[in-house]
PDB file of N, CA and C in Angstrom:
ATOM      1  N   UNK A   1     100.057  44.043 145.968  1.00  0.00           N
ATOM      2  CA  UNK A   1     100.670  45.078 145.150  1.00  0.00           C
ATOM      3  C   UNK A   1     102.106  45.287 145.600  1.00  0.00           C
ATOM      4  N   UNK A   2     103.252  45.281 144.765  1.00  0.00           N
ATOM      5  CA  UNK A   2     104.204  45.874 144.760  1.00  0.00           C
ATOM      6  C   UNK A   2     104.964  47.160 144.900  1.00  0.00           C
ATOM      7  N   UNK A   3     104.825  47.488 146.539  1.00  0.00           N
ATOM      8  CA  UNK A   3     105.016  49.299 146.490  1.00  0.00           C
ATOM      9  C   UNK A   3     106.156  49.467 146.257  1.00  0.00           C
ATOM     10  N   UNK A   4     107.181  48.928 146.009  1.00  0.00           N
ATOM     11  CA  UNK A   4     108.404  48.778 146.571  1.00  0.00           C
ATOM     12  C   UNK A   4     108.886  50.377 145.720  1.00  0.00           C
ATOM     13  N   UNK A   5     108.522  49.947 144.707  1.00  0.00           N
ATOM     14  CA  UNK A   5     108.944  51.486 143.607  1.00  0.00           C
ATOM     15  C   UNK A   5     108.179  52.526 143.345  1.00  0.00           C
ATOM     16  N   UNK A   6     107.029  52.663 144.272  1.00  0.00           N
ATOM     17  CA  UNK A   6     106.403  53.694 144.518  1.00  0.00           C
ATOM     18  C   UNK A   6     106.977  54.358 145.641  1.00  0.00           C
ATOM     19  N   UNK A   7     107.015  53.592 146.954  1.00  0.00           N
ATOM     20  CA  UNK A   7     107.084  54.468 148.379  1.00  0.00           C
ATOM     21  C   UNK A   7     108.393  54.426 148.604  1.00  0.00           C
ATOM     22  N   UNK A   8     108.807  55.698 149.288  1.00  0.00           N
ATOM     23  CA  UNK A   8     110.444  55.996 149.353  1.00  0.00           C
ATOM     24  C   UNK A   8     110.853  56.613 150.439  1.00  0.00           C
ATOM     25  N   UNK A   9     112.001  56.177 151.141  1.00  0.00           N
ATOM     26  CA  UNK A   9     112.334  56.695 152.232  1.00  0.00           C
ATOM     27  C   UNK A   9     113.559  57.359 152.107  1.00  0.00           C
ATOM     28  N   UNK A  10     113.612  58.524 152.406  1.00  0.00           N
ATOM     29  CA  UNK A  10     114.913  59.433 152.011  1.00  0.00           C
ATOM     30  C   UNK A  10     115.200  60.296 153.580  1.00  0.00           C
ATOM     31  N   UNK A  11     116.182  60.060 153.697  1.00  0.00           N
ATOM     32  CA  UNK A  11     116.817  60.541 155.425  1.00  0.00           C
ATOM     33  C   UNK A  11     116.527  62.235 155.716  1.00  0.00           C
ATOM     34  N   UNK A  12     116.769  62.881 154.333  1.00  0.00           N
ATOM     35  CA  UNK A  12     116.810  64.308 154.887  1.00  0.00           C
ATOM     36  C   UNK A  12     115.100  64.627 153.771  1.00  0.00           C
ATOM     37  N   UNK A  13     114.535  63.965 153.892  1.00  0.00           N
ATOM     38  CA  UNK A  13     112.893  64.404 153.175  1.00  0.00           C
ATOM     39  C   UNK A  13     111.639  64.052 153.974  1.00  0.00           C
ATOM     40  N   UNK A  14     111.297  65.416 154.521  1.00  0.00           N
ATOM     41  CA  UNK A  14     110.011  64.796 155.466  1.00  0.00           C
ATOM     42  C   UNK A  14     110.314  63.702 156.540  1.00  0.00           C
ATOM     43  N   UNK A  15     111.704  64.412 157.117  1.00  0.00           N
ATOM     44  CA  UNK A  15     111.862  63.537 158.471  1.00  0.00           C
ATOM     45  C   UNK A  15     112.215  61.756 158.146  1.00  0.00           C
ATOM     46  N   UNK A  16     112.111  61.617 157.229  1.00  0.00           N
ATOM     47  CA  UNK A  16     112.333  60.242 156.844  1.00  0.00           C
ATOM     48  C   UNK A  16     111.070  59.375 156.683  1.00  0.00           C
ATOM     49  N   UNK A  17     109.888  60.038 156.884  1.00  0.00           N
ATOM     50  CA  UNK A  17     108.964  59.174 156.398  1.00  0.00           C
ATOM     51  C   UNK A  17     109.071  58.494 155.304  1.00  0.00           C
ATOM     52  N   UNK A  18     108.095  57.675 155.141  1.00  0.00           N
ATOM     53  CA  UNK A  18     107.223  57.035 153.800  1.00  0.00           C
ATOM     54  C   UNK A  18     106.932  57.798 152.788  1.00  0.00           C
ATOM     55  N   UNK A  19     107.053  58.303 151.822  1.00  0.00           N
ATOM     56  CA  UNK A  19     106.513  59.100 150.551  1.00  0.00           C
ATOM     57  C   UNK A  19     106.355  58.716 149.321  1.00  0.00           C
ATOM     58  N   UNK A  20     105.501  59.038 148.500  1.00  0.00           N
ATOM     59  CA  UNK A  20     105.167  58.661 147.608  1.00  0.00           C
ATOM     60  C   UNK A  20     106.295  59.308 146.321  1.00  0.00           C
ATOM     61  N   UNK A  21     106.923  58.410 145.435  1.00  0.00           N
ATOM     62  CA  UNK A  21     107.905  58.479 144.434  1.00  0.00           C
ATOM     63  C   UNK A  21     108.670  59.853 144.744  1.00  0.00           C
ATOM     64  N   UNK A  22     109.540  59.994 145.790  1.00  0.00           N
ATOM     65  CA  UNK A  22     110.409  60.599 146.240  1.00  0.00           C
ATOM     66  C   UNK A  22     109.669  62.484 146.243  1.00  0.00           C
ATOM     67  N   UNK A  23     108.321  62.558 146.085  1.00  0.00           N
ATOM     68  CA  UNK A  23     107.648  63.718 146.514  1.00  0.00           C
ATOM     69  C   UNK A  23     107.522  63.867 147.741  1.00  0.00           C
ATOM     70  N   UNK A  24     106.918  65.279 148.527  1.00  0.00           N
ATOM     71  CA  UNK A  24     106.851  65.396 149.803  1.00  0.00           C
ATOM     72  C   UNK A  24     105.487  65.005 150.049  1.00  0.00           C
ATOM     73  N   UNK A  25     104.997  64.334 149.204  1.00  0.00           N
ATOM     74  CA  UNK A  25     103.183  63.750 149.872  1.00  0.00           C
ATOM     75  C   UNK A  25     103.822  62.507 150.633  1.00  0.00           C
ATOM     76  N   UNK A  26     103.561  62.265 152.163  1.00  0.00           N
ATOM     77  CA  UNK A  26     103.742  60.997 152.986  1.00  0.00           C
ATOM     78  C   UNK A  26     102.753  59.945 152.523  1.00  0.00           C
ATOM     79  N   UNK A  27     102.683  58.726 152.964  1.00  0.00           N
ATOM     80  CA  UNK A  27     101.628  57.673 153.170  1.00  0.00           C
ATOM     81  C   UNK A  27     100.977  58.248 154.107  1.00  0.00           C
ATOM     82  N   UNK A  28     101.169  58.411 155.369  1.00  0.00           N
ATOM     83  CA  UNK A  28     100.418  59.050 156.383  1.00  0.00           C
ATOM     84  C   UNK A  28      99.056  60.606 155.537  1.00  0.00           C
ATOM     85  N   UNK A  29     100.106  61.343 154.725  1.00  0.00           N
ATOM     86  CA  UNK A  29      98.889  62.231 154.668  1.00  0.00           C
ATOM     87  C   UNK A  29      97.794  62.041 153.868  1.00  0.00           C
ATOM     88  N   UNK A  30      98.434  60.663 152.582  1.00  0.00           N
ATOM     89  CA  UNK A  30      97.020  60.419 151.997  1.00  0.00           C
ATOM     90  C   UNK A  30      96.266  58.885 152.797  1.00  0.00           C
ATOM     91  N   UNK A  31      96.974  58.515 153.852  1.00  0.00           N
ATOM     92  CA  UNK A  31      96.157  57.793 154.688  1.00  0.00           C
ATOM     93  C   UNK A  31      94.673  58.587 155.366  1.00  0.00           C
ATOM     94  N   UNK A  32      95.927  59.801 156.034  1.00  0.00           N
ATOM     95  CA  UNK A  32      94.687  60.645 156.673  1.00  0.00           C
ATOM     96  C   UNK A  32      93.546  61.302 155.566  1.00  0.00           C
ATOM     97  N   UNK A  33      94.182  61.596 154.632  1.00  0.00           N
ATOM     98  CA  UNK A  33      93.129  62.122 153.994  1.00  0.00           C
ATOM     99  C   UNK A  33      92.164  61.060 153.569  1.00  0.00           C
ATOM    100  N   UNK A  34      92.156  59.736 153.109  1.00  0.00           N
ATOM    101  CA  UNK A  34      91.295  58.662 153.110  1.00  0.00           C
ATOM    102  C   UNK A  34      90.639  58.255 154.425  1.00  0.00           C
ATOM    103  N   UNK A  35      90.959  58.413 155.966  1.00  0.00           N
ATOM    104  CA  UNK A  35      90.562  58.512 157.235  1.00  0.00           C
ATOM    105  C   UNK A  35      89.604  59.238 157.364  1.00  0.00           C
ATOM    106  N   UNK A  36      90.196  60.907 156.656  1.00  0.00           N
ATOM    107  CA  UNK A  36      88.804  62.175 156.846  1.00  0.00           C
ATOM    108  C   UNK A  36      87.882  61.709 155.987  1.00  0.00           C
ATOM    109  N   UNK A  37      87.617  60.686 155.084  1.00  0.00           N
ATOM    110  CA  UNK A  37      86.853  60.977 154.247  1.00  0.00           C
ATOM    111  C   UNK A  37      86.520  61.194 153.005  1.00  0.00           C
ATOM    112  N   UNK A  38      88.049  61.566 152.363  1.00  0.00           N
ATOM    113  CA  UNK A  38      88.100  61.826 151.093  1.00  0.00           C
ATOM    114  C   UNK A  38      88.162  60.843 150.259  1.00  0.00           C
ATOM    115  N   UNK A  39      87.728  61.103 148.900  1.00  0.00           N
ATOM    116  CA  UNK A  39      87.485  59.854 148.185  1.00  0.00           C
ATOM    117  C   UNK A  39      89.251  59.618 147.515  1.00  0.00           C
ATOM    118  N   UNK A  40      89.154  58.549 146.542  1.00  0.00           N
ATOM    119  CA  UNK A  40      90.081  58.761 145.769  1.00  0.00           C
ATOM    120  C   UNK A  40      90.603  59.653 144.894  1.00  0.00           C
ATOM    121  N   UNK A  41      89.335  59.875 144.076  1.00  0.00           N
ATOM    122  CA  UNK A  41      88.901  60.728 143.345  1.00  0.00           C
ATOM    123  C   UNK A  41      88.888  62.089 143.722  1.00  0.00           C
ATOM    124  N   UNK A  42      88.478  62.577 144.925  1.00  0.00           N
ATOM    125  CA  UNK A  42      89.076  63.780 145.518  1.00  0.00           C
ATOM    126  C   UNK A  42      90.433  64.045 145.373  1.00  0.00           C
ATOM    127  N   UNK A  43      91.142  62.857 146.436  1.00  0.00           N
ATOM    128  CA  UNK A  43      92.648  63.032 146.284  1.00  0.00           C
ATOM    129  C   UNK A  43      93.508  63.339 144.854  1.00  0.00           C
ATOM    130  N   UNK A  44      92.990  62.759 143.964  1.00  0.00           N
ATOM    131  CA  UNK A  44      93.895  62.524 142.544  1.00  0.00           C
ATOM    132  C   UNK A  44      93.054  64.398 142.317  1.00  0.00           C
ATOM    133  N   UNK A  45      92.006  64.609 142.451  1.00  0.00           N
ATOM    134  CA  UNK A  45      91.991  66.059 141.808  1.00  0.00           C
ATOM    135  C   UNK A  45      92.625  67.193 142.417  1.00  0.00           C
ATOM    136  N   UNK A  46      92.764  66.842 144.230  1.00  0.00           N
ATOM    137  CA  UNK A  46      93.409  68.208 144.778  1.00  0.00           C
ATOM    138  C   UNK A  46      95.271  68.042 144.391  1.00  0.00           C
ATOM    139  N   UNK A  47      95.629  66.715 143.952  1.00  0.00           N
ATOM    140  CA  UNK A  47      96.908  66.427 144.210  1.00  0.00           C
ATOM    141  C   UNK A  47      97.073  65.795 142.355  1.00  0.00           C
ATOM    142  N   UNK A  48      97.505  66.417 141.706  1.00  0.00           N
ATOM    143  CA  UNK A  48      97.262  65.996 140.820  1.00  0.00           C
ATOM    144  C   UNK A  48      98.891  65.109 139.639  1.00  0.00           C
ATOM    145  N   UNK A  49      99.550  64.967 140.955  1.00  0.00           N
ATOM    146  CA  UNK A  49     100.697  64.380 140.436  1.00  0.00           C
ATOM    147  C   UNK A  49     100.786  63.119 140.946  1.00  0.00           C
ATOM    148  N   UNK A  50      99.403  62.522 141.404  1.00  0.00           N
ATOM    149  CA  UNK A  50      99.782  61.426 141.695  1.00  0.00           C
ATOM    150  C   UNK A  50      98.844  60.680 141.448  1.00  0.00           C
ATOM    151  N   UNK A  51      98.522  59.194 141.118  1.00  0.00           N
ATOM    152  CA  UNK A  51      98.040  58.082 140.647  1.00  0.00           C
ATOM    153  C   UNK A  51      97.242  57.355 141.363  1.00  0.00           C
ATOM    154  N   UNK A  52      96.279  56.899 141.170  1.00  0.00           N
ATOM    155  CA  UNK A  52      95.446  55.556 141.116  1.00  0.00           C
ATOM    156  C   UNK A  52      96.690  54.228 142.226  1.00  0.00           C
ATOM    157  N   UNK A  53      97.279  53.992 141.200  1.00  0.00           N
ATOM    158  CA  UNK A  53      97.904  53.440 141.660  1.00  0.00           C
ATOM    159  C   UNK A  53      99.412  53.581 143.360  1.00  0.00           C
ATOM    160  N   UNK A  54      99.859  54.969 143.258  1.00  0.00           N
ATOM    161  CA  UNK A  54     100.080  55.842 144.076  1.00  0.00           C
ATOM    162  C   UNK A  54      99.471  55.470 145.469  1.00  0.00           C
ATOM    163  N   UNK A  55      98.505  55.604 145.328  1.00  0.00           N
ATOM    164  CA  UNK A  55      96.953  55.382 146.314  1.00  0.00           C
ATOM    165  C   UNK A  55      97.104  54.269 146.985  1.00  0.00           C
ATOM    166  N   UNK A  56      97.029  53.343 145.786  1.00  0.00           N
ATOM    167  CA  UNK A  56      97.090  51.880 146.410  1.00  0.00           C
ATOM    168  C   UNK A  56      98.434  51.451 147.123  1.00  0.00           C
ATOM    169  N   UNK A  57      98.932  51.926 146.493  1.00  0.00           N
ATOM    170  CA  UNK A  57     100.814  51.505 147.029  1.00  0.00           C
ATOM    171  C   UNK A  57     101.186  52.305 148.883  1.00  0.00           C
ATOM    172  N   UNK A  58     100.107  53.028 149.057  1.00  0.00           N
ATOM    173  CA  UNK A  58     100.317  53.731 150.328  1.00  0.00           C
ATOM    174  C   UNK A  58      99.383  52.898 151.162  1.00  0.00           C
ATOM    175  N   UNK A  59      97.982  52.029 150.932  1.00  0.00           N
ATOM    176  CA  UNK A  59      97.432  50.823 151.513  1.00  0.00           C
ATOM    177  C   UNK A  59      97.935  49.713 151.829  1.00  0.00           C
ATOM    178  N   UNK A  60      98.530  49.746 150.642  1.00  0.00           N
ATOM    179  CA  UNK A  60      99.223  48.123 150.733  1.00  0.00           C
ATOM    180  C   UNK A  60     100.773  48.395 151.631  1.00  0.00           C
ATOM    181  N   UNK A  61     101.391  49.271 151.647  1.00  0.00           N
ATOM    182  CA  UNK A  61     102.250  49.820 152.540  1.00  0.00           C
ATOM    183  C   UNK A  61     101.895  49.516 154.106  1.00  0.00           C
ATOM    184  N   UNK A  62     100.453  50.341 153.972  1.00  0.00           N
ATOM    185  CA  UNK A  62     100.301  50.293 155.651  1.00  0.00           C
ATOM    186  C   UNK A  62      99.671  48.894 156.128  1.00  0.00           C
ATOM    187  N   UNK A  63      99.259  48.256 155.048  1.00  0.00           N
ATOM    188  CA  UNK A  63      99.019  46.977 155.455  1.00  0.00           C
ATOM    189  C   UNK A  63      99.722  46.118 155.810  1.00  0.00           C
ATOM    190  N   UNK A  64     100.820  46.515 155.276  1.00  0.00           N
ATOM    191  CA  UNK A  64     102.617  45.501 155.129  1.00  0.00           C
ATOM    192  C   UNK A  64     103.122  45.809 156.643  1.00  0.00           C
ATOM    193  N   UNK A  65     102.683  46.789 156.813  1.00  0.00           N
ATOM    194  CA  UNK A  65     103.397  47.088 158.121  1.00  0.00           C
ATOM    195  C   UNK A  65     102.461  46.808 159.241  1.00  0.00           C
ATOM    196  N   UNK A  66     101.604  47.073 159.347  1.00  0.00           N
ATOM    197  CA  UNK A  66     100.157  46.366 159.759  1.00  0.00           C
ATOM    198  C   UNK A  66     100.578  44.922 160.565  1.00  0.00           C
ATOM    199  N   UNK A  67     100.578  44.247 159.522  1.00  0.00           N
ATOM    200  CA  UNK A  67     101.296  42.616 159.121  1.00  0.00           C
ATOM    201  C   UNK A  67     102.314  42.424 159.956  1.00  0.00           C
ATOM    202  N   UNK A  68     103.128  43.052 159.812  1.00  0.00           N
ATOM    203  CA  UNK A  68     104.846  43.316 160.461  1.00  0.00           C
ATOM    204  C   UNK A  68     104.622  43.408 162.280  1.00  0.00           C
ATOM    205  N   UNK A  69     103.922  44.256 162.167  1.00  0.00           N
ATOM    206  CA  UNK A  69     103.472  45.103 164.215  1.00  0.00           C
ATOM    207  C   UNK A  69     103.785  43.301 164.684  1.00  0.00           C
ATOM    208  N   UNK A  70     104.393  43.571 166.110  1.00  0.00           N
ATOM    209  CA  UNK A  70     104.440  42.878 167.082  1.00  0.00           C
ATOM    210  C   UNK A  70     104.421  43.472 168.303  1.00  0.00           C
ATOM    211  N   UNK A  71     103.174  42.274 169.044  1.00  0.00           N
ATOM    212  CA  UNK A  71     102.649  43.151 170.295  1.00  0.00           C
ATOM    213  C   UNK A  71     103.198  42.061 171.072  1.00  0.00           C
ATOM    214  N   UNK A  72     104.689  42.505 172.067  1.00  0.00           N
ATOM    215  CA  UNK A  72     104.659  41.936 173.261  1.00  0.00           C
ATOM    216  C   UNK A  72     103.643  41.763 174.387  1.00  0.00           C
ATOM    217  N   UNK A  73     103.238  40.506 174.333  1.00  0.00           N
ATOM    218  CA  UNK A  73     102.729  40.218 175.981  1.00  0.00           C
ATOM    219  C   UNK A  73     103.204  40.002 177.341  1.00  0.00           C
ATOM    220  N   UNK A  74     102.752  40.594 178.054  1.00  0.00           N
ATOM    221  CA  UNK A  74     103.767  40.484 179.744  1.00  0.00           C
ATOM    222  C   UNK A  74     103.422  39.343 180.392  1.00  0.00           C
TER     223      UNK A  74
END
């Protein structure tokens, strides 16, 4: 998936995190909220400005970066 135009990084918004289409919802908080438990379907009803797709673009995000991590060995 192509997050590129979903997730947005803006210097003075939420510290500069990750966010979803320049709102103050992070990747991190609907990570965590998929971590606690919540469904998708939860999320899209308590948060209701954001998408299906939204969702996915914050997975495939942390997967990208996931991907990216480099672990020096000593």
């Amino acid at each position: 998936m192509d997050y590129q135009n979903i997730i947005t990084i803006e210097p003075g918004k939420r510290s500069g995190k990750p966010c979803i289409r320049g709102m103050r919802i992070t990747v991190y908080d609907v990570l965590e909220y998929l971590a606690g438990g919540m469904t998708e379907a939860e999320i899209l009803e308590d948060f209701s400005e954001l998408t299906s797709e939204d969702i996915k673009a914050c997975l495939a995000f942390a997967a990208d970066r996931e991907k990216k991590l480099f672990v020096a060995s000593l």
